[in-house]
PDB file of N, CA and C in Angstrom:
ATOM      1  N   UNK A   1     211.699   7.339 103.212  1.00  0.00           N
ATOM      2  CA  UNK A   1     211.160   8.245 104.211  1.00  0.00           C
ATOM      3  C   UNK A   1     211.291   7.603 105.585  1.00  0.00           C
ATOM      4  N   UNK A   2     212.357   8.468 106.627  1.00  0.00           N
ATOM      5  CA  UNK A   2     212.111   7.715 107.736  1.00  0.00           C
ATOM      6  C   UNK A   2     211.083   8.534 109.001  1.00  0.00           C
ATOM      7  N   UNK A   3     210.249   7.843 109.883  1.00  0.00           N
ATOM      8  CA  UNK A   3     209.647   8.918 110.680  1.00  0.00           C
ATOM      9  C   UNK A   3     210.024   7.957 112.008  1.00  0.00           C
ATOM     10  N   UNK A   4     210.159   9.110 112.762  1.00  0.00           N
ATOM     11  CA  UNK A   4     210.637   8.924 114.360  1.00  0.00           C
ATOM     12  C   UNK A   4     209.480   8.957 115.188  1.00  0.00           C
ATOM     13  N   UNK A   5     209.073   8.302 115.920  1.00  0.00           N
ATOM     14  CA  UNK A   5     208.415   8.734 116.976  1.00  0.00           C
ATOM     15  C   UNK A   5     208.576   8.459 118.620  1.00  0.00           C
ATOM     16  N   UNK A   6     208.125   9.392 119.222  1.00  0.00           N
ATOM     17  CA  UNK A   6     208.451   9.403 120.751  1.00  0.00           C
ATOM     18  C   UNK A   6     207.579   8.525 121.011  1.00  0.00           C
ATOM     19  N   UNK A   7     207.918   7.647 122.516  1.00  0.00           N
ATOM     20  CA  UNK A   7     207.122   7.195 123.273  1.00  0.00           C
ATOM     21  C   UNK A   7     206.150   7.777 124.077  1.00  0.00           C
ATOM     22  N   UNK A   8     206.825   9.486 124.612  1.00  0.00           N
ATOM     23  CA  UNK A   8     205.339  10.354 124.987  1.00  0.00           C
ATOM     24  C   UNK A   8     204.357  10.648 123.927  1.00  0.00           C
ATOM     25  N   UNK A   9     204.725  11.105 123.237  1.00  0.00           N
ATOM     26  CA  UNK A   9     203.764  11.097 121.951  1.00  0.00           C
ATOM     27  C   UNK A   9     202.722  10.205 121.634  1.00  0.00           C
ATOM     28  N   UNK A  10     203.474   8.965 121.481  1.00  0.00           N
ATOM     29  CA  UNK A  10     202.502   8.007 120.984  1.00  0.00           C
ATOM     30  C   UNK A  10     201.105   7.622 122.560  1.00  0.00           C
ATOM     31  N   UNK A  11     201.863   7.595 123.476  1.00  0.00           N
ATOM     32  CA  UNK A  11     201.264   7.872 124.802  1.00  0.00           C
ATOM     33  C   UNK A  11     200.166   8.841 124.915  1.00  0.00           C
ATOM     34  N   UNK A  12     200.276   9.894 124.841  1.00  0.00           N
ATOM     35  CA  UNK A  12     199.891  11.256 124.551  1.00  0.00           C
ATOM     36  C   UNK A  12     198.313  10.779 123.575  1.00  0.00           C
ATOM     37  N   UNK A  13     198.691  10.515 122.260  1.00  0.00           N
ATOM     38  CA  UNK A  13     197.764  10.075 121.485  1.00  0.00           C
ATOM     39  C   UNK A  13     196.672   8.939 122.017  1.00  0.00           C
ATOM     40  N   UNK A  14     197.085   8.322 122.390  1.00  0.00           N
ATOM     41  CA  UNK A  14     196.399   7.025 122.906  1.00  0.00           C
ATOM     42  C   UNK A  14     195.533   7.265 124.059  1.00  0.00           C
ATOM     43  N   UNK A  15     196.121   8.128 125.094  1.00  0.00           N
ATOM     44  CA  UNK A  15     195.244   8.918 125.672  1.00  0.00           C
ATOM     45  C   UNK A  15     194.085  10.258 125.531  1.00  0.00           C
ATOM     46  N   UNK A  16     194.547  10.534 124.612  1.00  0.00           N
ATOM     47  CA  UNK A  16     193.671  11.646 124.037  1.00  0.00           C
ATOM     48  C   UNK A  16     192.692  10.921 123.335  1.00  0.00           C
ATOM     49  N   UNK A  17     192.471   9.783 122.737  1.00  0.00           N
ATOM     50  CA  UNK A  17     191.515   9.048 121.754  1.00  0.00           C
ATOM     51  C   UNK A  17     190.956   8.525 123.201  1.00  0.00           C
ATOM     52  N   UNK A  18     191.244   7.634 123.930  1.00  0.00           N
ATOM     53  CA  UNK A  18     190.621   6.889 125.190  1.00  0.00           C
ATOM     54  C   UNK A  18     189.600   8.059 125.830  1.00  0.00           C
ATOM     55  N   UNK A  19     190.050   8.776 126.194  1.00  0.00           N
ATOM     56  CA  UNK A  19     189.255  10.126 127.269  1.00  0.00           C
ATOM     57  C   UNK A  19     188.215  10.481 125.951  1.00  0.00           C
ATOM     58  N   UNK A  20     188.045  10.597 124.790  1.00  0.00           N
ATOM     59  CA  UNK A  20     187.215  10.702 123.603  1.00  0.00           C
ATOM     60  C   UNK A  20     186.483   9.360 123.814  1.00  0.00           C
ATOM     61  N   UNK A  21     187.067   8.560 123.723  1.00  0.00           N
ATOM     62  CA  UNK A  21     186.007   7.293 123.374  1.00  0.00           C
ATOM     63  C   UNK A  21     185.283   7.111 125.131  1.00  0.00           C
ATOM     64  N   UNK A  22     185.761   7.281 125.971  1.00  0.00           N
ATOM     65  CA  UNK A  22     185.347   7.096 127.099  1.00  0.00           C
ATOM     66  C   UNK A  22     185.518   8.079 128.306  1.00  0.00           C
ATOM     67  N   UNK A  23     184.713   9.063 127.984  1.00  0.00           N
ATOM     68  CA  UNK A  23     184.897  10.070 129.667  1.00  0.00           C
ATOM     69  C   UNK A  23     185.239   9.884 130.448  1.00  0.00           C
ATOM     70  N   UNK A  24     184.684   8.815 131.345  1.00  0.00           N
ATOM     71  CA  UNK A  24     184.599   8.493 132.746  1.00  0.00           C
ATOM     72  C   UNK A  24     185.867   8.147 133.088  1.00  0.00           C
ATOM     73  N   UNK A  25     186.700   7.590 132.492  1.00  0.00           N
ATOM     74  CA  UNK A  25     187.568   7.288 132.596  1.00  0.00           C
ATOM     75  C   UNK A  25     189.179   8.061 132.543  1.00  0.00           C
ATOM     76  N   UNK A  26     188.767   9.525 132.393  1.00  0.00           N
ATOM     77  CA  UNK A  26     189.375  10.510 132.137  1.00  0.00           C
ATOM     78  C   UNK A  26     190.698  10.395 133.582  1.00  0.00           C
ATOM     79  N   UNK A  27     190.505  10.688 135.014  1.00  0.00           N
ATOM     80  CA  UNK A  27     191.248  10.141 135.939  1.00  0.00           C
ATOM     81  C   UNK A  27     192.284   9.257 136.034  1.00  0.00           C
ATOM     82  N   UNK A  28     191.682   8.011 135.647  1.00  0.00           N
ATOM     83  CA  UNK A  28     192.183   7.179 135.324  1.00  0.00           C
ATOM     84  C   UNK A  28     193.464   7.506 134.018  1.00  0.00           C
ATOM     85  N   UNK A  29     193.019   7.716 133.453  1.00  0.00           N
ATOM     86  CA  UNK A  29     193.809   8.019 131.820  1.00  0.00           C
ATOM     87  C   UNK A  29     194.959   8.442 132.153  1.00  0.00           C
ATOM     88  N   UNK A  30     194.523  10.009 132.830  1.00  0.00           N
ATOM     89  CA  UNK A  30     195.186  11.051 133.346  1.00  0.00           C
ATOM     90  C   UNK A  30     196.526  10.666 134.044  1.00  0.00           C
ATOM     91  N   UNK A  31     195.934   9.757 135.070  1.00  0.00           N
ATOM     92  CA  UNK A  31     197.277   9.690 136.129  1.00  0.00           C
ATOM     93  C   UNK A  31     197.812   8.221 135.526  1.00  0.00           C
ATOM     94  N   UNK A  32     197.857   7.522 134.318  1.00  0.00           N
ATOM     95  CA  UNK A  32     198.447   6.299 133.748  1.00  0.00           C
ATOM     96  C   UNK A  32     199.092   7.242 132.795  1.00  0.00           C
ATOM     97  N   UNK A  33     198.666   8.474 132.436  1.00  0.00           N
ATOM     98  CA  UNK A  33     199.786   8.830 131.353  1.00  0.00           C
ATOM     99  C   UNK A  33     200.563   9.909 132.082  1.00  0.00           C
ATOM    100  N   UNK A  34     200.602  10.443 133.585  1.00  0.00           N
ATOM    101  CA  UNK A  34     201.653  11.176 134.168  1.00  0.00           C
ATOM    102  C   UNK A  34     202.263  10.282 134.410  1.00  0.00           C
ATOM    103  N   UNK A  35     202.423   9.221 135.066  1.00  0.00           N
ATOM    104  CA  UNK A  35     203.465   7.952 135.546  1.00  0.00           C
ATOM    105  C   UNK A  35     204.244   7.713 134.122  1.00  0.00           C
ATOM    106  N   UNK A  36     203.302   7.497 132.952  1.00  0.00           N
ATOM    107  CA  UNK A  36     204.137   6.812 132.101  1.00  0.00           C
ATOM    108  C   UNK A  36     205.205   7.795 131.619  1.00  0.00           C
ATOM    109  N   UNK A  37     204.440   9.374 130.995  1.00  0.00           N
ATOM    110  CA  UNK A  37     205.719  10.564 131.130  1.00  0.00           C
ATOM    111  C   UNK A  37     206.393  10.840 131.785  1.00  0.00           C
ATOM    112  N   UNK A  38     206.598  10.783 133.144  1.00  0.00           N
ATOM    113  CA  UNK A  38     207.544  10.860 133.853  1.00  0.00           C
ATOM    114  C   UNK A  38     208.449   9.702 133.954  1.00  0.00           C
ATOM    115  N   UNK A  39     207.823   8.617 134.019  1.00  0.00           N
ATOM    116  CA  UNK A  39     208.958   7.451 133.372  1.00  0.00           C
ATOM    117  C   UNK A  39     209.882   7.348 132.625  1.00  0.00           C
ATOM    118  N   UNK A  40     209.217   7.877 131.264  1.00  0.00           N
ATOM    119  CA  UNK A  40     210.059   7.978 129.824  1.00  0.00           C
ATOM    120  C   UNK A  40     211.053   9.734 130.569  1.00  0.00           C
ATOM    121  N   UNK A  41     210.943   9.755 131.019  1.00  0.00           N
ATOM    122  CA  UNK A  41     211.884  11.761 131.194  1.00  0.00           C
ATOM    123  C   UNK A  41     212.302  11.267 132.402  1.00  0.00           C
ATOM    124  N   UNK A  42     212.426  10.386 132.997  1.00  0.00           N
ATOM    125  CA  UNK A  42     213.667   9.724 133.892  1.00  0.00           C
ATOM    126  C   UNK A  42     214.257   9.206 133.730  1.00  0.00           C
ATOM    127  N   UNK A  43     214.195   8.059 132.985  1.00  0.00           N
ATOM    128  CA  UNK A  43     215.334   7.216 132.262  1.00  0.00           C
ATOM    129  C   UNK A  43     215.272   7.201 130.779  1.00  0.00           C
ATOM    130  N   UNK A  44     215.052   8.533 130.122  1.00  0.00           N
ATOM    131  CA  UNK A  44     215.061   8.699 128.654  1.00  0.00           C
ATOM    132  C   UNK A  44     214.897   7.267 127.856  1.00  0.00           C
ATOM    133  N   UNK A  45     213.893   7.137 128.311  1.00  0.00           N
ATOM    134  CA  UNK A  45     213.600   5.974 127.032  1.00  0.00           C
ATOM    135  C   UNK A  45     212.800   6.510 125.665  1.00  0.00           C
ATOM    136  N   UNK A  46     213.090   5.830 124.840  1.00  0.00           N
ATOM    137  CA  UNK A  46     212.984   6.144 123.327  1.00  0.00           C
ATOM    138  C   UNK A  46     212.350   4.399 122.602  1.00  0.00           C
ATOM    139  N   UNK A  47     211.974   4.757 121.802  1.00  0.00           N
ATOM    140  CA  UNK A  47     211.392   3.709 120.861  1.00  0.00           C
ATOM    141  C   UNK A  47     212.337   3.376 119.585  1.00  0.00           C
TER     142      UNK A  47
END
């Protein structure tokens, strides 16, 4: 069995659990995971 995964994705996830485990920090989260998606969808990086 092979499974693929994206780097937004896994991104994606990691942020969605953080803003759960910690509200306040939602801002923060927010604009560390637009930089990082737009990163990965500029120079197509992959895992």
């Amino acid at each position: 069995m092979q499974v693929n995964f994206r780097l937004s994705g896994i991104v994606a996830l990691l942020a969605g659990i953080l803003i759960l485990a910690i509200p306040r920090l939602l801002n923060l989260i927010v604009a560390i995971y637009l930089i990082l998606t737009g990163l990965v969808q500029v120079f197509n990086l992959r895992i």
